[in-house]
PDB file of N, CA and C in Angstrom:
ATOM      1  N   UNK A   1     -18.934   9.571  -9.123  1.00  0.00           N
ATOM      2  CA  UNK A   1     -18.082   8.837 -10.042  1.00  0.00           C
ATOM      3  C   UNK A   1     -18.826   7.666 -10.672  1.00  0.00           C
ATOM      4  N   UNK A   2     -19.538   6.879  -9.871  1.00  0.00           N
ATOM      5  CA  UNK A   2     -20.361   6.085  -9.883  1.00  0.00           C
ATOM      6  C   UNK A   2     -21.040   6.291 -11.117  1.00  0.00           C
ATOM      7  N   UNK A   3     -22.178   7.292 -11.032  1.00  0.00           N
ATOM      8  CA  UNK A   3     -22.698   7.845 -12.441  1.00  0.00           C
ATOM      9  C   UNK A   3     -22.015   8.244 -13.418  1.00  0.00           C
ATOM     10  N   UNK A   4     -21.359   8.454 -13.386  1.00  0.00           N
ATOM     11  CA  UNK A   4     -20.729   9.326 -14.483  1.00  0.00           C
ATOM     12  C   UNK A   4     -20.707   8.099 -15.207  1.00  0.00           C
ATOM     13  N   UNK A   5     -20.012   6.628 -14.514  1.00  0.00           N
ATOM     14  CA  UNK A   5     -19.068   6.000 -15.791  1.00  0.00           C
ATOM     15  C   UNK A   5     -20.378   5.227 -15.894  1.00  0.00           C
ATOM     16  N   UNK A   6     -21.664   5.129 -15.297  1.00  0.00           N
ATOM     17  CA  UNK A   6     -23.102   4.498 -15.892  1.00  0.00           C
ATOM     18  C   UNK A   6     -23.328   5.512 -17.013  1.00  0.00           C
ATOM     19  N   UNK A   7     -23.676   6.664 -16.818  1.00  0.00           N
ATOM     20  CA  UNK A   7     -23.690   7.235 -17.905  1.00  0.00           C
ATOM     21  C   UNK A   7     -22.887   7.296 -19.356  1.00  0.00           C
ATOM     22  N   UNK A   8     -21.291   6.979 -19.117  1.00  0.00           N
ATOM     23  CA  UNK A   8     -20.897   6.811 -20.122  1.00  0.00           C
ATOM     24  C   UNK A   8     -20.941   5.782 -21.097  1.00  0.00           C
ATOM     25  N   UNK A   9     -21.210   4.367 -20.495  1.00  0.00           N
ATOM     26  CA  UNK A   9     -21.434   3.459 -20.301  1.00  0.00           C
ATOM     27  C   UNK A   9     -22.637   3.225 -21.115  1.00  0.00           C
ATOM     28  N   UNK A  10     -23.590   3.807 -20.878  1.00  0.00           N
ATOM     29  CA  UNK A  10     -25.100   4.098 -21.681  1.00  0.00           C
ATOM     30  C   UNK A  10     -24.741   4.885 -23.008  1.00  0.00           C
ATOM     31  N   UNK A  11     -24.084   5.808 -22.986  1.00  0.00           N
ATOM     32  CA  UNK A  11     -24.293   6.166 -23.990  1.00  0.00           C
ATOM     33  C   UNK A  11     -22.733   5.748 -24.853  1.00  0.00           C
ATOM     34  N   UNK A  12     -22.308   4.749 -24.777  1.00  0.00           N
ATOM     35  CA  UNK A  12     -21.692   4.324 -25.368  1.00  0.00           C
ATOM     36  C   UNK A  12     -22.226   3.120 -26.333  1.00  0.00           C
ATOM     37  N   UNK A  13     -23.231   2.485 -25.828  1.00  0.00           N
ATOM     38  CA  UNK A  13     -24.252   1.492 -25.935  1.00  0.00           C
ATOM     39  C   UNK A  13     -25.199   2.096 -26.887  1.00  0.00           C
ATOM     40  N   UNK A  14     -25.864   2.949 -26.734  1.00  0.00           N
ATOM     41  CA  UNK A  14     -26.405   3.416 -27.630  1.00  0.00           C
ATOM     42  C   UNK A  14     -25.881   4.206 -29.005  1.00  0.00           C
ATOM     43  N   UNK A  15     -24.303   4.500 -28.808  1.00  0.00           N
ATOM     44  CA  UNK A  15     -23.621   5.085 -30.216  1.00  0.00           C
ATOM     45  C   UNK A  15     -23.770   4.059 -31.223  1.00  0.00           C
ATOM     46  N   UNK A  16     -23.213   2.582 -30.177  1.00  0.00           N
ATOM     47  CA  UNK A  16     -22.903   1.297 -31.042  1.00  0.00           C
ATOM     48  C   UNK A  16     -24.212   1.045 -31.674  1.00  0.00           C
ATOM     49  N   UNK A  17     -25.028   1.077 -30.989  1.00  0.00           N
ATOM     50  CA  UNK A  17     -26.435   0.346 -31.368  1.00  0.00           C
ATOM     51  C   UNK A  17     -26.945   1.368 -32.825  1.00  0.00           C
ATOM     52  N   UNK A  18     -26.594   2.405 -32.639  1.00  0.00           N
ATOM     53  CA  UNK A  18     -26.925   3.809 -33.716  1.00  0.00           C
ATOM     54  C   UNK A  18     -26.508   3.046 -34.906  1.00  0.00           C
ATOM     55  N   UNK A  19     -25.093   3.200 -34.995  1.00  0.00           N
ATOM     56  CA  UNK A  19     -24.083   2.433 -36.075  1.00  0.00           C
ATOM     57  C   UNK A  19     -24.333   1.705 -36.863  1.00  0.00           C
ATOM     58  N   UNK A  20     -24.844  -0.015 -35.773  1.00  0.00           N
ATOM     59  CA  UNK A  20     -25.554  -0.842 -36.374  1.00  0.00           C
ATOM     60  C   UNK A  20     -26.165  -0.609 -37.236  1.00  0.00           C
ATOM     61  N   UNK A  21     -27.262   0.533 -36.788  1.00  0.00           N
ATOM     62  CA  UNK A  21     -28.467   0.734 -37.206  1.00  0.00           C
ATOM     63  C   UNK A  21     -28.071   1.127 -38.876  1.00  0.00           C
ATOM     64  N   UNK A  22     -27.635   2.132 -38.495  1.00  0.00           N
ATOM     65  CA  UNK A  22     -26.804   2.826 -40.150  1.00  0.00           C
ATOM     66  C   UNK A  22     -26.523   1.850 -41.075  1.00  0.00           C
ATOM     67  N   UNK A  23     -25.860   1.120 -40.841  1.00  0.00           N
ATOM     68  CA  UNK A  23     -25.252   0.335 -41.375  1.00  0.00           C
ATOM     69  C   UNK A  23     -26.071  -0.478 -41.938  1.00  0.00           C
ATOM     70  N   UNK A  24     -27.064  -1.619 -41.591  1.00  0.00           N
ATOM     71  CA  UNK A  24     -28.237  -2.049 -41.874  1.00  0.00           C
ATOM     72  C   UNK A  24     -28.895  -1.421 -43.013  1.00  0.00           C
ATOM     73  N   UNK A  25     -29.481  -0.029 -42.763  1.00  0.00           N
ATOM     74  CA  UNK A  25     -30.231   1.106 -43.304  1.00  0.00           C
ATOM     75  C   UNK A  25     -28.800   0.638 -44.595  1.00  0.00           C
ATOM     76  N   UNK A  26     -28.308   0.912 -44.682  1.00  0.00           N
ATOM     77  CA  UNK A  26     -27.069   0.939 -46.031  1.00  0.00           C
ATOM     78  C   UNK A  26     -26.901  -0.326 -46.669  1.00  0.00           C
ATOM     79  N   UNK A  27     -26.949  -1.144 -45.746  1.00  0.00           N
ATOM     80  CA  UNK A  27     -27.014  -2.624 -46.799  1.00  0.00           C
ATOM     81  C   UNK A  27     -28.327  -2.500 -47.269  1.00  0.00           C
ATOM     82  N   UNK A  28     -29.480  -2.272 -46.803  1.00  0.00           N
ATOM     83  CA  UNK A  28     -30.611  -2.417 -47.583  1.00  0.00           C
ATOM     84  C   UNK A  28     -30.778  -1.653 -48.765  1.00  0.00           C
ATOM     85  N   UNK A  29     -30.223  -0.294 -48.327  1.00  0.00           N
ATOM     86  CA  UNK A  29     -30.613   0.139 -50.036  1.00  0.00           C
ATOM     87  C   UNK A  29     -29.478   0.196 -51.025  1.00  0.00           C
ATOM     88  N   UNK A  30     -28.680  -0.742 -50.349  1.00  0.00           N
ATOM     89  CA  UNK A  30     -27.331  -0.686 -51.537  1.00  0.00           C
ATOM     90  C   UNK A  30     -28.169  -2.093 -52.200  1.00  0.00           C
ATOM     91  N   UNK A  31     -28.488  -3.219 -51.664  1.00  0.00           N
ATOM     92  CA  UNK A  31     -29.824  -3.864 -51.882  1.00  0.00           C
ATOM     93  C   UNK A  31     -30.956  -3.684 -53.139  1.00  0.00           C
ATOM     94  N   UNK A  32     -31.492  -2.639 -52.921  1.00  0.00           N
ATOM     95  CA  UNK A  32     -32.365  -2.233 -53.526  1.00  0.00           C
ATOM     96  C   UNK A  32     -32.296  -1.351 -55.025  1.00  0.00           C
ATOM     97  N   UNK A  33     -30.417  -1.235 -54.710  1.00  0.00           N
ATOM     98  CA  UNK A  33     -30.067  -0.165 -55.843  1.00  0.00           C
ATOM     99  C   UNK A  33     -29.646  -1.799 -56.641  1.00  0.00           C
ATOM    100  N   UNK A  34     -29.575  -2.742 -56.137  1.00  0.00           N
ATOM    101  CA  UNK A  34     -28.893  -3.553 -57.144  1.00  0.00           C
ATOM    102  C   UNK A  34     -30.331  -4.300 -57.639  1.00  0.00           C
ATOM    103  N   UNK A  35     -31.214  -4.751 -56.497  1.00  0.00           N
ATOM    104  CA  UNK A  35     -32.695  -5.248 -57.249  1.00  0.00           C
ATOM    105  C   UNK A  35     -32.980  -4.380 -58.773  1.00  0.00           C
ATOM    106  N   UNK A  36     -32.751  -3.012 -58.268  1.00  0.00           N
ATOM    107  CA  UNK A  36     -32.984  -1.985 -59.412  1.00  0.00           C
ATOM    108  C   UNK A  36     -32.509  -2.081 -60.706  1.00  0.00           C
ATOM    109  N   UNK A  37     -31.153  -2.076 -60.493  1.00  0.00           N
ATOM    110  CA  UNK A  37     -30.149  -2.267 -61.648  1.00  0.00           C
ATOM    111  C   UNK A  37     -30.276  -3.471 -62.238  1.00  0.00           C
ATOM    112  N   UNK A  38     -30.700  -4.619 -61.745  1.00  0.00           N
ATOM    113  CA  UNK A  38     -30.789  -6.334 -62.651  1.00  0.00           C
ATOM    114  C   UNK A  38     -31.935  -5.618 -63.181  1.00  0.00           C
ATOM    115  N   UNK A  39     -33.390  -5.084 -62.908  1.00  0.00           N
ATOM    116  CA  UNK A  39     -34.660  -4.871 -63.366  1.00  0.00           C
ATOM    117  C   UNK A  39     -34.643  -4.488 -64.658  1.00  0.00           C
ATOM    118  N   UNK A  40     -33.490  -3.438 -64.504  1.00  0.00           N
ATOM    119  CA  UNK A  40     -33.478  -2.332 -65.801  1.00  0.00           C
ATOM    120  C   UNK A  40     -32.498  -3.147 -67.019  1.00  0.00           C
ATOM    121  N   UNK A  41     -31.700  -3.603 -66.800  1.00  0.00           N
ATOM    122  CA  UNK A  41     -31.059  -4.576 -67.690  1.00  0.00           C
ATOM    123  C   UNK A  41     -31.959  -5.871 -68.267  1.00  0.00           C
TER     124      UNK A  41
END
């Protein structure tokens, strides 16, 4: 039982941390689409 809920536990930690990650990754190139767009104007 013990393990199980370490294990879930872990990989619950790492979904969140994934997410973050995404998310980040998406502000930057929503970012980069707007650096883009002032350039071209």
């Amino acid at each position: 039982m013990k393990k199980t809920a370490t294990l879930i536990a872990l990989s619950l930690a790492f979904v969140l941390a994934g997410c973050n990650t995404v998310k980040g990754v998406g502000q930057d190139i929503e970012r980069a689409g707007n650096a883009i767009e002032r350039a071209a104007k």
